[in-house]
N, C-alpha and C. Protein backbone atom coordinates (compact mmCIF):
# COMPACT_ATOMS: atom_id res chain seq x y z
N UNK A 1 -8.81 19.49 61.70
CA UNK A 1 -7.84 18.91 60.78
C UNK A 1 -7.72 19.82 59.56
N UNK A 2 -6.36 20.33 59.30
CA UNK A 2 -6.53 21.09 58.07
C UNK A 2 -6.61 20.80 56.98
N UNK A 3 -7.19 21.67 55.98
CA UNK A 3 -7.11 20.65 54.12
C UNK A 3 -6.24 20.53 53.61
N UNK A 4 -6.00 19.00 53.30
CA UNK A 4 -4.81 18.89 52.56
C UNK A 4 -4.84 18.92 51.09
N UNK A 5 -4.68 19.61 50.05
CA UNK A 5 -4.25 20.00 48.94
C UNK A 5 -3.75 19.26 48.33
N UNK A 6 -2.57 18.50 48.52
CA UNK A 6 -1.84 17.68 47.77
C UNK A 6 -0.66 18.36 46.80
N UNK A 7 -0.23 19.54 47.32
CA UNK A 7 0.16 20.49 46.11
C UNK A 7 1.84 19.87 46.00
N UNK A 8 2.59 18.96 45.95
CA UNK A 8 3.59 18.49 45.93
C UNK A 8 3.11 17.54 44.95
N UNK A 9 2.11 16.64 45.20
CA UNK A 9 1.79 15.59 43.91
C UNK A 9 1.43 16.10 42.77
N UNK A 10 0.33 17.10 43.25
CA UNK A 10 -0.30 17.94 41.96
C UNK A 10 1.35 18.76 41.23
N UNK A 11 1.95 19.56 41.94
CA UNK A 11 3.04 19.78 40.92
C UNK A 11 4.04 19.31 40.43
N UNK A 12 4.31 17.88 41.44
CA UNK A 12 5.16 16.54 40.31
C UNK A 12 4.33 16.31 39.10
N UNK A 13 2.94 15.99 39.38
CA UNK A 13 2.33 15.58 37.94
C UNK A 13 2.56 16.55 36.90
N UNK A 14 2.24 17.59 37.53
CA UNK A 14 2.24 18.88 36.10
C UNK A 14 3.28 18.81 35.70
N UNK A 15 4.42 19.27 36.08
CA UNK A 15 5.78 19.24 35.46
C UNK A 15 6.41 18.16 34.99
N UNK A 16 5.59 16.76 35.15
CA UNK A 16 5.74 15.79 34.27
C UNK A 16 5.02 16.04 32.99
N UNK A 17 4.17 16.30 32.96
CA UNK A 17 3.35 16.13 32.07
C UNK A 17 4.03 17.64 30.72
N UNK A 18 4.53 18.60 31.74
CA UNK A 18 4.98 19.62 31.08
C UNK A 18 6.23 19.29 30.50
N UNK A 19 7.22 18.57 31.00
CA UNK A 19 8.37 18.21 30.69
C UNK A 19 7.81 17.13 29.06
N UNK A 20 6.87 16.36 29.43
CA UNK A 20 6.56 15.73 28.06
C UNK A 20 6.52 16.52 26.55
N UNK A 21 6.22 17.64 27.27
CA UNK A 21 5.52 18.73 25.61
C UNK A 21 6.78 19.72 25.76
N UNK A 22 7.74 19.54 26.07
CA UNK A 22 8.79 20.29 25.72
C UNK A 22 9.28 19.48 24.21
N UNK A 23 9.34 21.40 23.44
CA UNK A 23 9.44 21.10 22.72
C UNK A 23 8.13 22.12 21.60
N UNK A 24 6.91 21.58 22.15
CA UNK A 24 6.27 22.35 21.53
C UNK A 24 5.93 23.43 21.25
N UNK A 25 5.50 24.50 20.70
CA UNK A 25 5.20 25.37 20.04
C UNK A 25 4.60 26.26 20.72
N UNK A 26 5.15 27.45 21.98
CA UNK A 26 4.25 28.32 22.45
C UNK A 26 3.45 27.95 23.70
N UNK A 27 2.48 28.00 23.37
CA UNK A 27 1.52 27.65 25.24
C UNK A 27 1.62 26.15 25.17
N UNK A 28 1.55 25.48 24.28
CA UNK A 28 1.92 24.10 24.13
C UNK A 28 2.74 23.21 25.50
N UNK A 29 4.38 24.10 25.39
CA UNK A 29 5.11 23.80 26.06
C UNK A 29 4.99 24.53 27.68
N UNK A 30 4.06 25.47 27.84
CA UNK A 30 4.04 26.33 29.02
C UNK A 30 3.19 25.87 30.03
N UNK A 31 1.42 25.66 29.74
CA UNK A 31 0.62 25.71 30.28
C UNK A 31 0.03 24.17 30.38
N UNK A 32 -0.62 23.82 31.58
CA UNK A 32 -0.70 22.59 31.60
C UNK A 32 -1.65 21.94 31.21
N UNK A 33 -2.62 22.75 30.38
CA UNK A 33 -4.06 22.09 30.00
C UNK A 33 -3.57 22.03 28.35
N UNK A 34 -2.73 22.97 27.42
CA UNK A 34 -2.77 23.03 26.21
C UNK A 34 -1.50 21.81 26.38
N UNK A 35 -0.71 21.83 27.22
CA UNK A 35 0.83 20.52 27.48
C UNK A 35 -0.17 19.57 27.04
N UNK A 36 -1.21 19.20 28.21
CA UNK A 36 -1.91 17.81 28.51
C UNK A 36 -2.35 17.57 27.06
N UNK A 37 -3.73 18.43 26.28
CA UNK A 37 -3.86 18.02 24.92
C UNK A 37 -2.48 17.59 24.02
N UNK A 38 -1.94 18.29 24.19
CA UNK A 38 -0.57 17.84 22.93
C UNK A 38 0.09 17.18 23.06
N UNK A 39 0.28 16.85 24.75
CA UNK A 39 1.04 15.26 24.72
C UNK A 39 0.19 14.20 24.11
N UNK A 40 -1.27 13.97 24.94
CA UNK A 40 -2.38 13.25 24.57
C UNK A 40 -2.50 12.98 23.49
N UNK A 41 -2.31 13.64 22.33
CA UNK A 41 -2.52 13.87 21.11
C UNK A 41 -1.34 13.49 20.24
N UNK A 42 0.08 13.47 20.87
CA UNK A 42 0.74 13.27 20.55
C UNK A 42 1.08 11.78 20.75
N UNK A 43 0.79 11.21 21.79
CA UNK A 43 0.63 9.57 21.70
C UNK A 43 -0.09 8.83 21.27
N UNK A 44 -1.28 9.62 20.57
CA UNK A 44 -2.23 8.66 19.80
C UNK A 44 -1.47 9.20 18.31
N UNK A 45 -0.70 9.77 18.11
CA UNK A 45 0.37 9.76 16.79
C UNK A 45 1.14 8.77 16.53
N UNK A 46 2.31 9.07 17.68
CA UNK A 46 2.91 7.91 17.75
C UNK A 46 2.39 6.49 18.21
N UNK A 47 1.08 6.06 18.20
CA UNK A 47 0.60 4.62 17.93
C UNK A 47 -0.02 4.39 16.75
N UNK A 48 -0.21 5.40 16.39
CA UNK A 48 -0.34 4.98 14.32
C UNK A 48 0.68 4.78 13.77
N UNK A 49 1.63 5.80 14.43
CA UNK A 49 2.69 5.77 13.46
C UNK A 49 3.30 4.70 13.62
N UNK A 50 3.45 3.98 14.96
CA UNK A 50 3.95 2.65 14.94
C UNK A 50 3.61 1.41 13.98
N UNK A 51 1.97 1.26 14.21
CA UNK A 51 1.66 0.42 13.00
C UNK A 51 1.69 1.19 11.64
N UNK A 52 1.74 2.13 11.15
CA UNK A 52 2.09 2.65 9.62
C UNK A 52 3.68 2.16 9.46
N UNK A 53 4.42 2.49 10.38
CA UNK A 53 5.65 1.72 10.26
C UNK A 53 5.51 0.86 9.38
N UNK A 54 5.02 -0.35 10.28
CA UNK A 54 4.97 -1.50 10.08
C UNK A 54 4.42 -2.21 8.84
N UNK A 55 3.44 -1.15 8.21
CA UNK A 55 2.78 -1.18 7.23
C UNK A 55 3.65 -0.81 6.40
N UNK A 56 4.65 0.30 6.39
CA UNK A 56 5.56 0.90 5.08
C UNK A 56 6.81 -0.31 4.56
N UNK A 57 6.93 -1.39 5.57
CA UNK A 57 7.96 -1.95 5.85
C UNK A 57 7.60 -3.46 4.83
N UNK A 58 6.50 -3.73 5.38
CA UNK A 58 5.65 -5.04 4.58
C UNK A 58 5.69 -4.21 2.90
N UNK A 59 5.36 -2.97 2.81
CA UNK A 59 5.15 -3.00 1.25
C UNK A 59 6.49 -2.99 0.46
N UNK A 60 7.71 -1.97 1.73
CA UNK A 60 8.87 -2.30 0.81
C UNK A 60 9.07 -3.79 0.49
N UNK A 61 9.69 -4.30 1.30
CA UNK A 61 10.05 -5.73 1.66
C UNK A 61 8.74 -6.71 0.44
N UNK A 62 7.69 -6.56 -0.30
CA UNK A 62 7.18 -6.87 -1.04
C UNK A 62 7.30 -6.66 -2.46
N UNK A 63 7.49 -5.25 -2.26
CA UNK A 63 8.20 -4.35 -3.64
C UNK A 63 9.61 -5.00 -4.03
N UNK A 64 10.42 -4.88 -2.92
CA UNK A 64 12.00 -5.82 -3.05
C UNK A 64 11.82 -7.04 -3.83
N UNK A 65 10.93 -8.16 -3.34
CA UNK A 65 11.08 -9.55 -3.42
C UNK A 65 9.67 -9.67 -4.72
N UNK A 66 9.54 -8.62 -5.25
CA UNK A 66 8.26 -9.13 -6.83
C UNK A 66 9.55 -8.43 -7.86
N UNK A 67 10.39 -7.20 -7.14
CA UNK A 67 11.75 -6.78 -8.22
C UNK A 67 12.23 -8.05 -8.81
N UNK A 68 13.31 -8.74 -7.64
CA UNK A 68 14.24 -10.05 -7.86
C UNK A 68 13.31 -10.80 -8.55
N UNK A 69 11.78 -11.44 -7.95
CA UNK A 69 11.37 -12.11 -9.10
C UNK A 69 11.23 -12.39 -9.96
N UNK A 70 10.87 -10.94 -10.53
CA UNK A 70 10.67 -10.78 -11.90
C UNK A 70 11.62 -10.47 -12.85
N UNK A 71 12.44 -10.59 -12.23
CA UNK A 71 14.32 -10.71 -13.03
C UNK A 71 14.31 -11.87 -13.17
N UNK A 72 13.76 -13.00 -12.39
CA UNK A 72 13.69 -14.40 -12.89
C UNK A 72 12.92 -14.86 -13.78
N UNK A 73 11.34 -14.21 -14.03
CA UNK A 73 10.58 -14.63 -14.95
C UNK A 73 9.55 -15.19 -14.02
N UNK A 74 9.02 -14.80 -12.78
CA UNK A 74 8.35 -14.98 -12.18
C UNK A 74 7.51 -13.93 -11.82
N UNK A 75 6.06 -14.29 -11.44
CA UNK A 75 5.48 -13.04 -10.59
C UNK A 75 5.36 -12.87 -8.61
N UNK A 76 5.11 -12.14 -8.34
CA UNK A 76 5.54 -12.28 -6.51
C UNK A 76 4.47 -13.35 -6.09
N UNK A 77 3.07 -13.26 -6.77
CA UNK A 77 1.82 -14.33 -6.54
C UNK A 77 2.43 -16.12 -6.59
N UNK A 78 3.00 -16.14 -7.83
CA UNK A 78 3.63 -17.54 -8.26
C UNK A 78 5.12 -18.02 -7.45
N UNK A 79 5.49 -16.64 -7.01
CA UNK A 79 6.57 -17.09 -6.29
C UNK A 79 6.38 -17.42 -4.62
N UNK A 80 5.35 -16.77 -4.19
CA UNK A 80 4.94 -17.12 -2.62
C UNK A 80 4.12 -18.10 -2.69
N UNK A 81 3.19 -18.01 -3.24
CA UNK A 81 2.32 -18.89 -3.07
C UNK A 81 3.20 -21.08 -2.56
N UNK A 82 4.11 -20.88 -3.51
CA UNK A 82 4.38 -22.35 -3.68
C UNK A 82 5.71 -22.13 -2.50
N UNK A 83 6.06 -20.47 -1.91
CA UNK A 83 7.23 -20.66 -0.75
C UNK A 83 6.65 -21.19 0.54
N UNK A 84 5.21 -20.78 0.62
CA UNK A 84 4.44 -20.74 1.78
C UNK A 84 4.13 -21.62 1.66
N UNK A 85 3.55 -22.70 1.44
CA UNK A 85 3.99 -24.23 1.28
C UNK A 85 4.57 -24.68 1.76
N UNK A 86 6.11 -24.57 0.97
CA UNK A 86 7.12 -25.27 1.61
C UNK A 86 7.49 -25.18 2.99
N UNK A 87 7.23 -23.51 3.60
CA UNK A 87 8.03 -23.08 4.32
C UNK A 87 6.63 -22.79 5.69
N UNK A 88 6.32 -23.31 6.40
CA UNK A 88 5.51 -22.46 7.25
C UNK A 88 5.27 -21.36 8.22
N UNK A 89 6.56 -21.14 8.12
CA UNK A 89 6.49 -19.56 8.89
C UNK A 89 7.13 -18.62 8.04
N UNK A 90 6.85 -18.53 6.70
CA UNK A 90 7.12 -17.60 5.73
C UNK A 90 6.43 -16.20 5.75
N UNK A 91 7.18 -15.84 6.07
CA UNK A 91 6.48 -13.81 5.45
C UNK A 91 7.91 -13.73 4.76
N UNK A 92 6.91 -12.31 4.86
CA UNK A 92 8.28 -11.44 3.37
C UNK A 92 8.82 -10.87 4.00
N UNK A 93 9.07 -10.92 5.83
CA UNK A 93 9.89 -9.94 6.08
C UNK A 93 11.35 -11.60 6.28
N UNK A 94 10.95 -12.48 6.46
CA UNK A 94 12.10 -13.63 6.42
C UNK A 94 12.32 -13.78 5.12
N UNK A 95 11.73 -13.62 3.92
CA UNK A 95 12.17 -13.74 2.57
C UNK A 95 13.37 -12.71 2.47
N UNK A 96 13.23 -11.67 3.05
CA UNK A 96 14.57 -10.93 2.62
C UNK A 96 15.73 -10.76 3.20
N UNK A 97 15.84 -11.82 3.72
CA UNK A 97 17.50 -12.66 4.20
C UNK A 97 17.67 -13.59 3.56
N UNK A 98 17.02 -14.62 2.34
CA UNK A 98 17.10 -15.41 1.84
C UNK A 98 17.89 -14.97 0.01
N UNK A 99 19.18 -14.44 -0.12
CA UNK A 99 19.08 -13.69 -1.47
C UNK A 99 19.79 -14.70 -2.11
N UNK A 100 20.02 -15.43 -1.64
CA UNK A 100 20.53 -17.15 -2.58
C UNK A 100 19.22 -17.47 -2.76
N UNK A 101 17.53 -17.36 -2.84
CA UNK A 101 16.68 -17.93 -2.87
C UNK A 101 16.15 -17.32 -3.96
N UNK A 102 16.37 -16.03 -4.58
CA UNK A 102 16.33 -15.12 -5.35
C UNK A 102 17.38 -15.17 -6.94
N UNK A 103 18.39 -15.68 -6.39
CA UNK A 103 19.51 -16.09 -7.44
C UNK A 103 18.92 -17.01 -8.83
N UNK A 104 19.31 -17.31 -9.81
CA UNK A 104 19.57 -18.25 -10.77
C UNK A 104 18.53 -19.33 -10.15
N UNK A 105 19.36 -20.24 -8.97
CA UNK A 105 18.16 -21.34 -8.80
C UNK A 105 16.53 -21.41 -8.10
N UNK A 106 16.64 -20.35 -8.60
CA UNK A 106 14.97 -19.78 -7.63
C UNK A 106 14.03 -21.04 -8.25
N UNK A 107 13.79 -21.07 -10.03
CA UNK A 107 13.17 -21.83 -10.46
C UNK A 107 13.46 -23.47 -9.87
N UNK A 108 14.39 -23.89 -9.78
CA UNK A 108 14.65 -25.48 -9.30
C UNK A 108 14.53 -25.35 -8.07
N UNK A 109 14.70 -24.53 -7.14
CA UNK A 109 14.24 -24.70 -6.18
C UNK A 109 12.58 -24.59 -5.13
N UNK A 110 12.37 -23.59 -6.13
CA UNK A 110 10.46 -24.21 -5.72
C UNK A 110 10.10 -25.46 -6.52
N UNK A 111 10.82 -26.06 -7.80
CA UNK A 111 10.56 -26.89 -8.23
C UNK A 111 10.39 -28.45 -7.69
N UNK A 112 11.72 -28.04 -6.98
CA UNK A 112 12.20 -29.41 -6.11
C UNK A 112 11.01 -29.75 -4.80
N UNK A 113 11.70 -31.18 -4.60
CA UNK A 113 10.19 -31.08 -3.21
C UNK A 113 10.90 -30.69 -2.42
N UNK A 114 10.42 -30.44 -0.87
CA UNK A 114 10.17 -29.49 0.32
C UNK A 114 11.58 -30.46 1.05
N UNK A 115 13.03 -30.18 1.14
CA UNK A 115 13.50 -30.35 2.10
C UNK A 115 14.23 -29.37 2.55
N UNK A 116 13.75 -28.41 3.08
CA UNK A 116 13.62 -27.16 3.87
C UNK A 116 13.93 -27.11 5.07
C-alpha cells in the first residue's frame, strides 16, 4: 500500500492560512510558519480589540451623559444612581437615546415617582 501524504489537504490548509496574512509585511505574507504566527497573533489582537471597543464606547457614552448633566446642575453619580432605580435595565449605553431625559425636566423627572 503506498504512503499517503495528504498533499492536497496539506496545501488547501496552507494557502488558507496564507491567504489570511495577505497583506503582511514580507515573509509574513509568503511563508507558512511566519503566515501561521501573524495570523495567530493577529486574532488574539483582534479579541482585545473587540472588548477595548467596547470599553472605549462605555467611557464615551459616560463622558456624554455626566456633560448634559452637569448643564443641569447635576453630577453623573446623582443622576444614575436614582435612574437605576427607576429603570431596571438601565446602562448608559440606553441612556443615550433618551435626550428628552437630559432636557430642562431631568430634575422633575427623577423627582417624580417611577411610572416608567
Amino acid at each position: 500500500m503506498p504512503r499517503a501524504k495528504g498533499g492536497s489537504k496539506t496545501r488547501q490548509r496552507r494557502k488558507k492560512r496564507i491567504k489570511l496574512a495577505s497583506g503582511q509585511y514580507g515573509a509574513k505574507s509568503r511563508l507558512f510558519r511566519s503566515a501561521t504566527e501573524s495570523v495567530d497573533k493577529g486574532q488574539v489582537y483582534a479579541y482585545i480589540g473587540r472588548k477595548n471597543r467596547k470599553r472605549d464606547f462605555r467611557q464615551l457614552w459616560i463622558a456624554r451623559i455626566s456633560a448634559a448633566v452637569r448643564a443641569q446642575g447635576l453630577t453623573y453619580g446623582r443622576f444614575i444612581t436614582p435612574s437605576r432605580k427607576r429603570i431596571s435595565c438601565w446602562t448608559a449605553k440606553s441612556s443615550r437615546t433618551w435626550p428628552s431625559r437630559t432636557a430642562p425636566g431631568l430634575r422633575s423627572w427623577l423627582a417624580s415617582p417611577s411610572s416608567n
